[in-house]
PDB file of N, CA and C in Angstrom:
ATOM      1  N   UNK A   1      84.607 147.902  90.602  1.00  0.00           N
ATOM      2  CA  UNK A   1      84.468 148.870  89.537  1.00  0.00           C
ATOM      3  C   UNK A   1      83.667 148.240  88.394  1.00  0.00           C
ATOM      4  N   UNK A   2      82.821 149.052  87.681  1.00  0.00           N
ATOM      5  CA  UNK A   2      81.698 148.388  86.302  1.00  0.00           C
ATOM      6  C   UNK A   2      82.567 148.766  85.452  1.00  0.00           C
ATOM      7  N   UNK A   3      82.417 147.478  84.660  1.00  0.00           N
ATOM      8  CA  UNK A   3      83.720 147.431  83.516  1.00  0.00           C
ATOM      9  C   UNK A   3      82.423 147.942  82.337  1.00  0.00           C
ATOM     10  N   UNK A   4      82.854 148.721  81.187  1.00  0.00           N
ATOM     11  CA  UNK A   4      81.512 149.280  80.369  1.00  0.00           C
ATOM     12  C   UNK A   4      82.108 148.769  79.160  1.00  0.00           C
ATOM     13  N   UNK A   5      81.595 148.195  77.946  1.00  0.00           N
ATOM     14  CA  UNK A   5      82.321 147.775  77.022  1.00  0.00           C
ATOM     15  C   UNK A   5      82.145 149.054  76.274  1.00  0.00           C
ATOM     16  N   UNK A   6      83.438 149.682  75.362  1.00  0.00           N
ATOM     17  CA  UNK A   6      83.703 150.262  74.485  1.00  0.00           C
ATOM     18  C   UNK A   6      83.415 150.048  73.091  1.00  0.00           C
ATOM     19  N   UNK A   7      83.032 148.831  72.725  1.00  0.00           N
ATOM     20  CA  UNK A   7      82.713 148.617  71.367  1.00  0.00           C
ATOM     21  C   UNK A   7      81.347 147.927  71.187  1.00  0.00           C
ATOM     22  N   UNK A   8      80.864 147.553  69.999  1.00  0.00           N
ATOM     23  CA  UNK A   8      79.960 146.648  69.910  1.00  0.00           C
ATOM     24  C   UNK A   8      79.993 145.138  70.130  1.00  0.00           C
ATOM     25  N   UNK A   9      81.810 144.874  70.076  1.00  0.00           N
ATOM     26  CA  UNK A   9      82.522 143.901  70.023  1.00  0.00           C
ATOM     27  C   UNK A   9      82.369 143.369  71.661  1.00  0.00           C
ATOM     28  N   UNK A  10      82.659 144.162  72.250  1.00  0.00           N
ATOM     29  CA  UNK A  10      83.133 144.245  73.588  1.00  0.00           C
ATOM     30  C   UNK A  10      81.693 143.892  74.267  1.00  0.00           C
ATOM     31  N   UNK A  11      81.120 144.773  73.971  1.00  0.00           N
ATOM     32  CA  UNK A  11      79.281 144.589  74.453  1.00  0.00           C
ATOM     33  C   UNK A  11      78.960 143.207  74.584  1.00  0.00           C
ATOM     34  N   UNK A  12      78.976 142.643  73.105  1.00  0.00           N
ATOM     35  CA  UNK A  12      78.897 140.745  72.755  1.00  0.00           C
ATOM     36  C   UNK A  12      79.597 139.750  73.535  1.00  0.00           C
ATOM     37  N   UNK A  13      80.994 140.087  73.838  1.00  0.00           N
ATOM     38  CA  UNK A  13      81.774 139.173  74.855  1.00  0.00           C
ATOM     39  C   UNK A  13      81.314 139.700  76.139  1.00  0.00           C
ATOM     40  N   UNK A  14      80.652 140.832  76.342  1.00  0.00           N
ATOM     41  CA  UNK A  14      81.188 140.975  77.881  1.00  0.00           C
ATOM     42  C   UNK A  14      79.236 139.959  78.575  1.00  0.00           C
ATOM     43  N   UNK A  15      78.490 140.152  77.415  1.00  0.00           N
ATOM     44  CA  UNK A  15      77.060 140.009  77.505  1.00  0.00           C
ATOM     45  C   UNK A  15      76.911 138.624  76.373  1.00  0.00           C
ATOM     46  N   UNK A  16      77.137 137.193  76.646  1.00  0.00           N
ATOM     47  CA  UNK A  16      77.033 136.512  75.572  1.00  0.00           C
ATOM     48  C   UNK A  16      75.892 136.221  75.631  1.00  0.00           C
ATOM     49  N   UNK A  17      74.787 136.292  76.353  1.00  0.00           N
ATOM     50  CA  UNK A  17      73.144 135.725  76.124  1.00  0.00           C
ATOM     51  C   UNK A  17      72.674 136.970  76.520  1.00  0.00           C
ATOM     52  N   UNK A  18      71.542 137.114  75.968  1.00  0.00           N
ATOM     53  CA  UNK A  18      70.162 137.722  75.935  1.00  0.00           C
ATOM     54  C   UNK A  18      70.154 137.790  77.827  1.00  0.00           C
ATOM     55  N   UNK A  19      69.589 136.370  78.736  1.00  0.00           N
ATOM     56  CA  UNK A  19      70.069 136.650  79.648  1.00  0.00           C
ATOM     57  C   UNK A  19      70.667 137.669  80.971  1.00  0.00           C
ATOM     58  N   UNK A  20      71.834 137.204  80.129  1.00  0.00           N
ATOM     59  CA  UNK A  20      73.032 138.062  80.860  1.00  0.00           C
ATOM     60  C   UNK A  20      73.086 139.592  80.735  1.00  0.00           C
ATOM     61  N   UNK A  21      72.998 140.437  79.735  1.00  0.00           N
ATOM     62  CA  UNK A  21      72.492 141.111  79.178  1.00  0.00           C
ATOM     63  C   UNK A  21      71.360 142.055  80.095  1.00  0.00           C
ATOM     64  N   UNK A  22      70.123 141.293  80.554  1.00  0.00           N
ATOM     65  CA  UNK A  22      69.115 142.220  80.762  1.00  0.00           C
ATOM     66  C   UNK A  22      69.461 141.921  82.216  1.00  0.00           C
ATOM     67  N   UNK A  23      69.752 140.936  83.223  1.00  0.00           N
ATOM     68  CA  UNK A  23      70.145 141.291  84.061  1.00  0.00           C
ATOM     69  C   UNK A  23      71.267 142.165  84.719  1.00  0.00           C
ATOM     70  N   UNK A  24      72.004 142.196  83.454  1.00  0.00           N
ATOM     71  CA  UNK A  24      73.295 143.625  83.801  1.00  0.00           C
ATOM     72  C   UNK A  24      72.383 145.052  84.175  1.00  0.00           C
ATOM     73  N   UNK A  25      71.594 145.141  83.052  1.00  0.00           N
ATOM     74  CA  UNK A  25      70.797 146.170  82.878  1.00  0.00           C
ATOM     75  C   UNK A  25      70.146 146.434  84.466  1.00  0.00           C
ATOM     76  N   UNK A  26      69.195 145.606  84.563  1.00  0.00           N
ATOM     77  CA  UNK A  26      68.678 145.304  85.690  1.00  0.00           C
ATOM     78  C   UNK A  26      69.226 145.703  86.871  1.00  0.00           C
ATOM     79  N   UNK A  27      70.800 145.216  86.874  1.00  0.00           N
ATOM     80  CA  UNK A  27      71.101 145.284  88.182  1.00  0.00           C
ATOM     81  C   UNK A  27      71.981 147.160  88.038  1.00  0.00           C
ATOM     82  N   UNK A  28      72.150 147.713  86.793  1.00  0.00           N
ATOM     83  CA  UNK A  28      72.734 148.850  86.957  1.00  0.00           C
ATOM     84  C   UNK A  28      71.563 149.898  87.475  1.00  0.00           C
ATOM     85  N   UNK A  29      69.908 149.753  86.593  1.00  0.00           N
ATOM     86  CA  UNK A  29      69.125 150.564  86.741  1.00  0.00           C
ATOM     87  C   UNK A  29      68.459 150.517  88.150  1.00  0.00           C
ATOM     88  N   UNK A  30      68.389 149.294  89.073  1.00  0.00           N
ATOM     89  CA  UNK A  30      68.296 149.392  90.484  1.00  0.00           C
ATOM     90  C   UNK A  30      69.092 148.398  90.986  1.00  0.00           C
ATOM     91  N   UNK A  31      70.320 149.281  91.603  1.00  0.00           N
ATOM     92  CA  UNK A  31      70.979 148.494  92.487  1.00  0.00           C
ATOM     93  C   UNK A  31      70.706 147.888  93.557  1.00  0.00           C
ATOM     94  N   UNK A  32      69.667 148.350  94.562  1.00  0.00           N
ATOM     95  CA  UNK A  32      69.203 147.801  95.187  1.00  0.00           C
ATOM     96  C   UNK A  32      67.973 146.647  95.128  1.00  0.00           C
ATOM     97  N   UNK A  33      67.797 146.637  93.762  1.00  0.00           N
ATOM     98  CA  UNK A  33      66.159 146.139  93.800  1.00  0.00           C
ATOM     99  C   UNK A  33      65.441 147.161  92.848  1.00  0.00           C
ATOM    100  N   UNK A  34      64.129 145.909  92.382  1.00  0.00           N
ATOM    101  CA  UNK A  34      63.057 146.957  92.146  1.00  0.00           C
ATOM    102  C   UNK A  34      62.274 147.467  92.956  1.00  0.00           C
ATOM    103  N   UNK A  35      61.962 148.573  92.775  1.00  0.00           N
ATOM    104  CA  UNK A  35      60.877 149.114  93.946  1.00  0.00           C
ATOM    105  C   UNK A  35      60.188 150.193  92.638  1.00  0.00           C
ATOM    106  N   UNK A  36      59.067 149.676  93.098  1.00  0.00           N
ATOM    107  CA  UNK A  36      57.830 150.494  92.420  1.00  0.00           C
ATOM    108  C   UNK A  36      57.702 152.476  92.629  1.00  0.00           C
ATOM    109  N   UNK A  37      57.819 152.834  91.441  1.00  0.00           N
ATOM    110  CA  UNK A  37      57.984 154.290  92.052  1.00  0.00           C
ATOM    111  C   UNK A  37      56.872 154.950  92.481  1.00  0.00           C
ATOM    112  N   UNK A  38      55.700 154.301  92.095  1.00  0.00           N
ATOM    113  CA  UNK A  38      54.353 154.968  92.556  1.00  0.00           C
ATOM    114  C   UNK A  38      54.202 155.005  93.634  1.00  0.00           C
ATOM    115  N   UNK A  39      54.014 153.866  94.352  1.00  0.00           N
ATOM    116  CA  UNK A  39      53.594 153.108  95.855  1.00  0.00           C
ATOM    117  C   UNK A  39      54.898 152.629  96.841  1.00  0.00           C
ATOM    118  N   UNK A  40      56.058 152.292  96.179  1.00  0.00           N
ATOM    119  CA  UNK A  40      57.124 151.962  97.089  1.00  0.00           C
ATOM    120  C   UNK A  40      57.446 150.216  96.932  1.00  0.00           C
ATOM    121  N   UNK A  41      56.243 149.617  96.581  1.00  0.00           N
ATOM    122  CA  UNK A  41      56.381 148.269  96.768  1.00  0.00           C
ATOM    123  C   UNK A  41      57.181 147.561  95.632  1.00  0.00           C
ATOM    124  N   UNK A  42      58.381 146.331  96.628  1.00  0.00           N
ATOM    125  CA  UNK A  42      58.892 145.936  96.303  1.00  0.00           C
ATOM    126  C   UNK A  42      58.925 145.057  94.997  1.00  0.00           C
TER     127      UNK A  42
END
């Protein structure tokens, strides 16, 4: 289950670097991977 932080507080502990942070992102906006939406490529 994705734990979502509720606060701004929560955001900071759950994400302590910059990092960590954009790979959360990363991995919510393609779970599988990136794949290019034009062409398909990986």
């Amino acid at each position: 289950m994705v734990r979502h932080p509720k606060t701004l507080i929560d955001f900071m502990l759950l994400y302590l670097t910059e990092e960590a942070c954009r790979e959360a992102l990363f991995q919510h906006r393609w779970p599988q991977g990136f794949r290019c939406p034009r062409c398909g490529h990986e």
